[in-house]
C-alpha atoms as a PDB file:
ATOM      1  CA  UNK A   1       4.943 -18.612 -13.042  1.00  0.00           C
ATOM      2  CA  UNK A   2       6.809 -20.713 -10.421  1.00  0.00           C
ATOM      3  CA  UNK A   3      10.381 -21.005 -11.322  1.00  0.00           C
ATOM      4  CA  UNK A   4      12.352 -24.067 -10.686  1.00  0.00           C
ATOM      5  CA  UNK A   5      14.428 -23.876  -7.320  1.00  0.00           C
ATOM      6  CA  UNK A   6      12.655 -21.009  -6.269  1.00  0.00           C
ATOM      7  CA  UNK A   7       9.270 -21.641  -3.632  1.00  0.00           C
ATOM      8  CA  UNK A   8       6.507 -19.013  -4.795  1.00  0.00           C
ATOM      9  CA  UNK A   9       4.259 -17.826  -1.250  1.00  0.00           C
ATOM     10  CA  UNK A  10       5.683 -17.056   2.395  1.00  0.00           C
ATOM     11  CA  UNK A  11       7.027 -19.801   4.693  1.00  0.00           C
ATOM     12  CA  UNK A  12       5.408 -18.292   7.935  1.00  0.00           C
ATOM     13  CA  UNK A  13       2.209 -20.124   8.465  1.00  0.00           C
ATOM     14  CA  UNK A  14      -1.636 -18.851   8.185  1.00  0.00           C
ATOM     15  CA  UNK A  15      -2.589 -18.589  12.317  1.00  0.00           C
ATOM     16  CA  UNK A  16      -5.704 -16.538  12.256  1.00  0.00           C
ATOM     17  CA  UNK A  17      -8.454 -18.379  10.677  1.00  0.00           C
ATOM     18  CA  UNK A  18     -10.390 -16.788   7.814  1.00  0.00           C
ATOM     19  CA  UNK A  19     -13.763 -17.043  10.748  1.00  0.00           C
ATOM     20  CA  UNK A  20     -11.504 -14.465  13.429  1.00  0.00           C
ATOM     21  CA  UNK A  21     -10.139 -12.367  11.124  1.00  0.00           C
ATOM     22  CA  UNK A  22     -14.101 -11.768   9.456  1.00  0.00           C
ATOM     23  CA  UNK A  23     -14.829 -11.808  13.628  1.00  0.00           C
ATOM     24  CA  UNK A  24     -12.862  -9.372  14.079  1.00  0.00           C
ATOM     25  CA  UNK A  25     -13.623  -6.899  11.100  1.00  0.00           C
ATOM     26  CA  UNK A  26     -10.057  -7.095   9.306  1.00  0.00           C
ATOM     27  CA  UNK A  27      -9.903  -5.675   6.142  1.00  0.00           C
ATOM     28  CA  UNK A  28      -9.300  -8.151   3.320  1.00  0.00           C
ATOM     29  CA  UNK A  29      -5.896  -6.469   1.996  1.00  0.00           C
ATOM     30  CA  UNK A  30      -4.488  -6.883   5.607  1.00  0.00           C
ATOM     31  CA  UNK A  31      -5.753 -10.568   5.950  1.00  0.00           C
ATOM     32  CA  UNK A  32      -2.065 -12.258   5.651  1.00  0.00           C
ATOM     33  CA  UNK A  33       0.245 -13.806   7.837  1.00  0.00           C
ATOM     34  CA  UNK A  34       0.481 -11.647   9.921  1.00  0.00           C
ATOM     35  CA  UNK A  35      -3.202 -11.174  10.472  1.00  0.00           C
ATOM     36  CA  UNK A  36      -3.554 -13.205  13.805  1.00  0.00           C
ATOM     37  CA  UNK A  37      -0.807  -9.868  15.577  1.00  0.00           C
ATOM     38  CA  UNK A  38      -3.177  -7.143  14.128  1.00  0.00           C
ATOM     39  CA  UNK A  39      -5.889  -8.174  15.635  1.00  0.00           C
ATOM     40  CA  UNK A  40      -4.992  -7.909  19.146  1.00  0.00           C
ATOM     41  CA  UNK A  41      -3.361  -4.692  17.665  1.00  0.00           C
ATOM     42  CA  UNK A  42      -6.925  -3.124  17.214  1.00  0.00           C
ATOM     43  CA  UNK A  43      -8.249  -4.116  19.938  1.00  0.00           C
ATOM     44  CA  UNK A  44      -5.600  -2.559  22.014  1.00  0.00           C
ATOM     45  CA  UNK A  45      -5.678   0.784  19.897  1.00  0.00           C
ATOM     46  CA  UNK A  46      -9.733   0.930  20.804  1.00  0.00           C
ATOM     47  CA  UNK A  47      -9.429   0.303  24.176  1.00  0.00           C
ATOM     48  CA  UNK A  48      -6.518   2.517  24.506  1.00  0.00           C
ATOM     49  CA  UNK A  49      -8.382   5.403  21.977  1.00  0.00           C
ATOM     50  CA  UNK A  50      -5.558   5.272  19.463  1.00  0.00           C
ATOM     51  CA  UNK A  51      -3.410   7.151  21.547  1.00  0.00           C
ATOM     52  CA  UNK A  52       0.073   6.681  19.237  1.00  0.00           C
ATOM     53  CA  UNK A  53       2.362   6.031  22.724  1.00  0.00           C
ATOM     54  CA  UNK A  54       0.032   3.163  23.908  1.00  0.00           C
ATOM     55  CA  UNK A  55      -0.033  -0.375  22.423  1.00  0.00           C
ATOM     56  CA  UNK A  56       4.018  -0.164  21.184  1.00  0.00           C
ATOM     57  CA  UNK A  57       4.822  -3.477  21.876  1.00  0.00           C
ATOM     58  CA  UNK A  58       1.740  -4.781  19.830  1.00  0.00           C
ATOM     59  CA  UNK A  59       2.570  -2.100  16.793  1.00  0.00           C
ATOM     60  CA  UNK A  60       6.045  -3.724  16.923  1.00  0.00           C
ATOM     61  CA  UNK A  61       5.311  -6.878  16.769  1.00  0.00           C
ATOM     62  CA  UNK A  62       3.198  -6.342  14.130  1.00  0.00           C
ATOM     63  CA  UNK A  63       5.151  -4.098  11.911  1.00  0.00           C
ATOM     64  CA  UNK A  64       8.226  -6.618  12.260  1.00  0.00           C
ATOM     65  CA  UNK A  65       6.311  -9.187  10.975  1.00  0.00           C
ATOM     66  CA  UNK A  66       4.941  -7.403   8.103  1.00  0.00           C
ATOM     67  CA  UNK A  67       8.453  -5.981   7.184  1.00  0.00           C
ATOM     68  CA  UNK A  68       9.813  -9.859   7.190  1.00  0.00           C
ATOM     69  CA  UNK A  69       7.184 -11.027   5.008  1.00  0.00           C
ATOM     70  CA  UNK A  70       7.960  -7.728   2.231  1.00  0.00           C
ATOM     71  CA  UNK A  71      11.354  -8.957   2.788  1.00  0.00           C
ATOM     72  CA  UNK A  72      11.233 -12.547   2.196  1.00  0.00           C
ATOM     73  CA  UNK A  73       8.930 -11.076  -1.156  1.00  0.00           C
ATOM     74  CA  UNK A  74      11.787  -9.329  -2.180  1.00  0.00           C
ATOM     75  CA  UNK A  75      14.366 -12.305  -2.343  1.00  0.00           C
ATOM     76  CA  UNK A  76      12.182 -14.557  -4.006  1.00  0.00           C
ATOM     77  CA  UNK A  77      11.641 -12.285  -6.807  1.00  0.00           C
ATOM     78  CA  UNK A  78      15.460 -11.449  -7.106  1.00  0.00           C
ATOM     79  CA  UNK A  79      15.830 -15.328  -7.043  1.00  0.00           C
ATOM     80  CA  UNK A  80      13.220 -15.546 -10.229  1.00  0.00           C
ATOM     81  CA  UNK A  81      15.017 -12.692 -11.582  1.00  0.00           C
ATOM     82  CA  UNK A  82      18.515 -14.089 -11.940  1.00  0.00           C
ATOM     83  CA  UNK A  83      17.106 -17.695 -12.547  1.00  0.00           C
ATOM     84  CA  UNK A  84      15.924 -15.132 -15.915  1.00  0.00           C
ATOM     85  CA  UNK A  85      18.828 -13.927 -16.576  1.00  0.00           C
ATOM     86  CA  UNK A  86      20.574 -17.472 -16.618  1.00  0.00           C
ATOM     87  CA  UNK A  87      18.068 -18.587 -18.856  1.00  0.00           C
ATOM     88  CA  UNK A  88      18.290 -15.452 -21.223  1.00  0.00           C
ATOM     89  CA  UNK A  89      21.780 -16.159 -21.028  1.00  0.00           C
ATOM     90  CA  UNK A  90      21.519 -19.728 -21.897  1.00  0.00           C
ATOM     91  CA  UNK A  91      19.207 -19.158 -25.239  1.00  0.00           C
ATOM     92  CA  UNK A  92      21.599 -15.935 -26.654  1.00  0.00           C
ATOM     93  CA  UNK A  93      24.591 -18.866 -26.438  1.00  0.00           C
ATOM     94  CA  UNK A  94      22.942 -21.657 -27.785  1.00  0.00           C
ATOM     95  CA  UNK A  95      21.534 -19.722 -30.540  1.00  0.00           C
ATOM     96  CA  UNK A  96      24.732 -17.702 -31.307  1.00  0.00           C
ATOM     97  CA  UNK A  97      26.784 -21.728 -31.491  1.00  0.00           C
ATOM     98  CA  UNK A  98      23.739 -22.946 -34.213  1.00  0.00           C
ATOM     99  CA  UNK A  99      23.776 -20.192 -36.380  1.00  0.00           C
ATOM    100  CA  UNK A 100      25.607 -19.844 -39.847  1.00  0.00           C
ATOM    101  CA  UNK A 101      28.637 -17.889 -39.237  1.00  0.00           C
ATOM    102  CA  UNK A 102      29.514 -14.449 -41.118  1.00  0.00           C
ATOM    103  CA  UNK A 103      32.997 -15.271 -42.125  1.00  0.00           C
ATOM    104  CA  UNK A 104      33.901 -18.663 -43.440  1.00  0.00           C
ATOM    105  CA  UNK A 105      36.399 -20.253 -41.116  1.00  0.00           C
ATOM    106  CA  UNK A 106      38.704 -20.492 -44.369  1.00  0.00           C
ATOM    107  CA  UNK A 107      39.008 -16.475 -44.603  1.00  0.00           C
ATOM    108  CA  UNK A 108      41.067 -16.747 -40.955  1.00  0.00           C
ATOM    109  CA  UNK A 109      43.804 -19.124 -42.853  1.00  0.00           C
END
Protein backbone atom coordinates (compact mmCIF):
# COMPACT_ATOMS: atom_id res chain seq x y z
CA UNK A 1 0.00 0.00 0.00
CA UNK A 2 2.71 2.59 -0.84
CA UNK A 3 1.24 5.98 -0.99
CA UNK A 4 2.39 8.54 -3.38
CA UNK A 5 5.04 11.04 -1.81
CA UNK A 6 5.47 8.95 1.01
CA UNK A 7 8.80 6.17 0.91
CA UNK A 8 7.46 2.84 2.63
CA UNK A 9 10.83 0.97 4.68
CA UNK A 10 13.68 2.77 6.81
CA UNK A 11 16.40 4.92 5.20
CA UNK A 12 19.27 3.56 7.52
CA UNK A 13 20.98 0.86 5.60
CA UNK A 14 21.10 -3.15 6.23
CA UNK A 15 25.05 -3.50 7.77
CA UNK A 16 24.98 -6.90 9.28
CA UNK A 17 24.65 -9.48 6.69
CA UNK A 18 21.88 -12.08 6.97
CA UNK A 19 25.37 -14.87 7.32
CA UNK A 20 26.59 -12.74 10.91
CA UNK A 21 23.52 -12.14 12.25
CA UNK A 22 22.58 -16.35 11.76
CA UNK A 23 26.61 -16.42 13.06
CA UNK A 24 25.87 -14.89 15.72
CA UNK A 25 22.49 -16.52 16.91
CA UNK A 26 20.16 -13.29 16.55
CA UNK A 27 16.75 -13.88 16.81
CA UNK A 28 14.79 -13.27 13.61
CA UNK A 29 12.34 -10.47 15.14
CA UNK A 30 15.53 -8.48 16.16
CA UNK A 31 17.26 -8.99 12.69
CA UNK A 32 16.77 -5.14 11.46
CA UNK A 33 18.82 -2.29 11.04
CA UNK A 34 20.02 -2.13 13.79
CA UNK A 35 21.13 -5.72 13.98
CA UNK A 36 24.93 -5.19 13.18
CA UNK A 37 24.97 -2.85 17.22
CA UNK A 38 23.26 -5.87 18.98
CA UNK A 39 25.53 -8.09 18.21
CA UNK A 40 28.52 -6.74 19.76
CA UNK A 41 25.81 -5.96 22.45
CA UNK A 42 25.62 -9.78 23.33
CA UNK A 43 28.72 -10.47 23.18
CA UNK A 44 29.63 -7.87 25.66
CA UNK A 45 26.63 -8.87 28.04
CA UNK A 46 28.25 -12.70 27.99
CA UNK A 47 31.51 -11.78 28.60
CA UNK A 48 30.53 -9.30 31.13
CA UNK A 49 27.66 -12.02 32.73
CA UNK A 50 24.79 -9.63 32.09
CA UNK A 51 25.70 -7.57 34.81
CA UNK A 52 23.00 -4.45 34.01
CA UNK A 53 25.98 -1.58 34.87
CA UNK A 54 28.45 -3.15 32.32
CA UNK A 55 28.19 -2.79 28.50
CA UNK A 56 26.16 0.92 28.77
CA UNK A 57 27.67 2.41 26.01
CA UNK A 58 26.81 -0.66 23.73
CA UNK A 59 22.98 -0.80 25.29
CA UNK A 60 22.91 2.89 24.24
CA UNK A 61 23.90 2.73 21.16
CA UNK A 62 21.71 0.18 20.50
CA UNK A 63 18.56 1.34 22.07
CA UNK A 64 19.05 4.83 20.22
CA UNK A 65 19.05 3.24 17.15
CA UNK A 66 16.10 1.16 17.67
CA UNK A 67 14.09 4.17 19.10
CA UNK A 68 15.04 6.20 15.65
CA UNK A 69 13.91 3.53 13.50
CA UNK A 70 10.14 3.26 15.72
CA UNK A 71 10.36 6.87 15.18
CA UNK A 72 10.96 7.31 11.62
CA UNK A 73 7.86 4.30 11.56
CA UNK A 74 5.78 6.61 13.19
CA UNK A 75 6.04 9.63 10.67
CA UNK A 76 5.64 7.66 7.74
CA UNK A 77 2.44 6.30 8.84
CA UNK A 78 1.13 9.82 9.97
CA UNK A 79 2.33 10.89 6.43
CA UNK A 80 -0.03 7.91 4.82
CA UNK A 81 -2.54 8.94 7.23
CA UNK A 82 -3.15 12.53 6.23
CA UNK A 83 -2.29 11.73 2.49
CA UNK A 84 -5.98 9.61 3.59
CA UNK A 85 -7.56 12.11 4.84
CA UNK A 86 -6.84 14.44 1.73
CA UNK A 87 -8.06 11.87 -0.37
CA UNK A 88 -11.29 11.16 1.77
CA UNK A 89 -11.59 14.71 1.60
CA UNK A 90 -11.22 14.97 -2.06
CA UNK A 91 -14.03 12.12 -2.95
CA UNK A 92 -16.84 13.65 -0.14
CA UNK A 93 -16.33 17.12 -2.43
CA UNK A 94 -16.37 15.82 -5.70
CA UNK A 95 -19.25 13.68 -5.00
CA UNK A 96 -21.24 16.31 -2.99
CA UNK A 97 -20.56 19.00 -6.56
CA UNK A 98 -22.09 15.86 -8.99
CA UNK A 99 -24.97 15.07 -7.16
CA UNK A 100 -28.67 16.26 -7.80
CA UNK A 101 -29.33 18.94 -5.40
CA UNK A 102 -32.33 18.88 -2.73
CA UNK A 103 -33.71 22.27 -3.42
CA UNK A 104 -34.05 23.56 -6.92
CA UNK A 105 -31.90 26.63 -7.31
CA UNK A 106 -35.31 28.42 -8.36
CA UNK A 107 -36.85 27.95 -4.66
CA UNK A 108 -33.80 30.55 -3.42
CA UNK A 109 -35.37 33.36 -5.95
Amino acid sequence: MAEEGVKLGSSKPMIATQQEMMDNRVPIPYRDQCAHLLIPLNKCRSAEFFLPWKCEAERHTYERCEYELVMERMLQMQKIRELEEKKKKAKQVQGAAAGIPLIPSSANA
